[in-house]
Protein backbone atom coordinates (compact mmCIF):
# COMPACT_ATOMS: atom_id res chain seq x y z
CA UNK A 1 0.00 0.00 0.00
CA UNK A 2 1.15 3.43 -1.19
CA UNK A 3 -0.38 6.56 0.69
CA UNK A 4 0.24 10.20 -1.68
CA UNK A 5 -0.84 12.69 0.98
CA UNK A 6 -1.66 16.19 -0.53
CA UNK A 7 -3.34 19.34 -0.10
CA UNK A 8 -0.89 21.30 2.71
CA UNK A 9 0.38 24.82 2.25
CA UNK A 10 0.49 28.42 3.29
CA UNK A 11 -2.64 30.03 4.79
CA UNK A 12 -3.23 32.81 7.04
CA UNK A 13 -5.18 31.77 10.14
CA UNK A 14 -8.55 31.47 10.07
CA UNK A 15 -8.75 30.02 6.75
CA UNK A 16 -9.22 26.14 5.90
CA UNK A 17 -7.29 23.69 3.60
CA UNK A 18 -8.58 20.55 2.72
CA UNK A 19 -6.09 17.38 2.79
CA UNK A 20 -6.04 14.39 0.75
CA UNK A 21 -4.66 11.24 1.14
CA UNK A 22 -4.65 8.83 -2.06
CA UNK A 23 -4.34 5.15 -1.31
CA UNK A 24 -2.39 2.66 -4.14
CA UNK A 25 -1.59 -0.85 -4.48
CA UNK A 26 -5.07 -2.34 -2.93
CA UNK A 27 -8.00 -0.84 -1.54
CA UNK A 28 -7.94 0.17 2.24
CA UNK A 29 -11.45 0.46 2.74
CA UNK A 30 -10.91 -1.82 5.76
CA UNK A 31 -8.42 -0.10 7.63
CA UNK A 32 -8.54 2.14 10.33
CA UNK A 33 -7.40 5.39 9.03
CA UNK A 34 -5.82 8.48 10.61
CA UNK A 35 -4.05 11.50 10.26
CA UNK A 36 -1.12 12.63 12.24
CA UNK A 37 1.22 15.56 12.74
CA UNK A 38 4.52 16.83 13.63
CA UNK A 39 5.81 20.37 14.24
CA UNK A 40 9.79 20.97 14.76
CA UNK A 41 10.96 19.97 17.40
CA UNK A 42 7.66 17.63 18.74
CA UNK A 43 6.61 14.66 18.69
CA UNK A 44 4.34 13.19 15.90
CA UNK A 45 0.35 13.23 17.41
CA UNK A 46 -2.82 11.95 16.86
CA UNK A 47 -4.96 14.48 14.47
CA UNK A 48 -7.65 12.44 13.65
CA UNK A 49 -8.83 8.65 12.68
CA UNK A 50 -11.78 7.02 10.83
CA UNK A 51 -13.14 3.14 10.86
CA UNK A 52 -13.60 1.22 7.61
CA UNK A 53 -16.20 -0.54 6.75
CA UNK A 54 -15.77 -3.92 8.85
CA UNK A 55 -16.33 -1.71 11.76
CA UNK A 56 -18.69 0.82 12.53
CA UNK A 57 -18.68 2.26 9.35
CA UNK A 58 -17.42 5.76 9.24
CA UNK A 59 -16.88 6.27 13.16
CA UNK A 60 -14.12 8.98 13.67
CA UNK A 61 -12.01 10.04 16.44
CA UNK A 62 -10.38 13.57 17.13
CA UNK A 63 -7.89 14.96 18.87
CA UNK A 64 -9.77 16.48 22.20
CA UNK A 65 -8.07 19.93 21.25
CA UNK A 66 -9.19 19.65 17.43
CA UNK A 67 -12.40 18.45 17.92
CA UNK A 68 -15.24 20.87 16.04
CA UNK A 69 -12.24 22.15 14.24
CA UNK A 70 -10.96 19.00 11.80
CA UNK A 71 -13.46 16.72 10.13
CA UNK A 72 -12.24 13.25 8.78
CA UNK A 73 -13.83 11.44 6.00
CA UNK A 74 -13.05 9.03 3.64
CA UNK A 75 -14.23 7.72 -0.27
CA UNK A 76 -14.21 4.27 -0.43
CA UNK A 77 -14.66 4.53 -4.23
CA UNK A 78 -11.51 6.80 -4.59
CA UNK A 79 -9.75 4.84 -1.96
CA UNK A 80 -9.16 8.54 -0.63
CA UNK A 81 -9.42 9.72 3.13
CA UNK A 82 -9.15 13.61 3.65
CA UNK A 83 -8.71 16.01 6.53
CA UNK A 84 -10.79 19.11 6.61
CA UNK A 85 -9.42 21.52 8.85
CA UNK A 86 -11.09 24.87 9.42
CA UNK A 87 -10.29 27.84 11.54
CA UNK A 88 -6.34 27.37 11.09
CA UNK A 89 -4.16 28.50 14.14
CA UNK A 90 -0.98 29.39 14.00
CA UNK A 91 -0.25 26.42 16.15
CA UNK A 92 -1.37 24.10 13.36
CA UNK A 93 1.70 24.58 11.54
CA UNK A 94 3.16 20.61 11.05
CA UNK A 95 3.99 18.09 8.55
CA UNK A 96 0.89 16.27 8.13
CA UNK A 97 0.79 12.35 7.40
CA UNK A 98 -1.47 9.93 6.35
CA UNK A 99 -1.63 6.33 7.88
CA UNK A 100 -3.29 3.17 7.84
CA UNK A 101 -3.97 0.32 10.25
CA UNK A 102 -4.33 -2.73 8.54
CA UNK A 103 -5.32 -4.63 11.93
CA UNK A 104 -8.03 -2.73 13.04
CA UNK A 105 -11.32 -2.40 12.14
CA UNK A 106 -13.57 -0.89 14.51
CA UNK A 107 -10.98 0.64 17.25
CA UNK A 108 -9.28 3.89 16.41
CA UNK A 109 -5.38 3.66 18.13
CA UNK A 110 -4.11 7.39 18.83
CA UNK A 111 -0.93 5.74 19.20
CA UNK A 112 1.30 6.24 16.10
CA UNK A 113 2.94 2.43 16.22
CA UNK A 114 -0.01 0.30 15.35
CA UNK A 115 -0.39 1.43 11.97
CA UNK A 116 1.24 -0.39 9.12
CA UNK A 117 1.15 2.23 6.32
CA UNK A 118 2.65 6.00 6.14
CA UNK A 119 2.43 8.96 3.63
CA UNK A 120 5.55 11.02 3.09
CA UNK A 121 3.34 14.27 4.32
CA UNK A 122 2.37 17.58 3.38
CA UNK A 123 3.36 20.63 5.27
CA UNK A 124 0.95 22.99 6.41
CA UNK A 125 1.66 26.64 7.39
CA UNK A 126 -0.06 29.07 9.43
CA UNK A 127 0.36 32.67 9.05
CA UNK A 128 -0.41 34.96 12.01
């Protein structure tokens, strides 16, 4: 499985970018997927995660401090999960990835080890 993750750039905050996250090589409409993020000098965190559709289809998980903010979704048909994030703070600034748990199917790990599968990220900026 090959994950192109997409979408990042400069914004001023307030705005919104969209993310996407193209999956390749077989359909992951069975993982678990989730988006993560790393700013310089921190450690890579949770964003958000969605269930596929062995689980409860569509359930999604948040980061407590993004929640209302980001909204996860995913097209099976386009094997594409994407990260709308709205109201940008400056403190948003990260590399985002992409990442899929091949394991799970209805349980939504925060943790960044349990999935199988990364994108190489896109960098989002926030302009003050």
């Amino acid at each position: 499985v090959q994950l192109q993750a997409s979408g990042g750039g400069l914004v001023q905050a307030g705005e919104s970018l969209r993310l996407s996250c193209a999956a390749s090589g077989r359909t992951v409409s069975t993982y678990v997927m989730g988006w993560f993020r790393q700013a310089p000098g921190k450690e890579r965190e949770f964003v958000a995660g969605i269930t596929g559709i062995s689980g409860s289809v569509g359930a999604t998980a948040y980061a407590d401090s993004l929640k209302g903010r980001f909204i996860i979704s995913r097209d099976n048909a386009k094997n594409t999960v994407y990260l709308q994030m709205n109201s940008l703070k400056p403190e948003d600034t990260a590399v985002y990835y992409c990442a899929a748990d091949k394991d799970a199917t209805w349980f939504i790990t925060r943790s960044h080890s349990p999935y199988d599968y990364w994108g190489q990220g896109t960098q989002v900026t926030v302009s003050s």
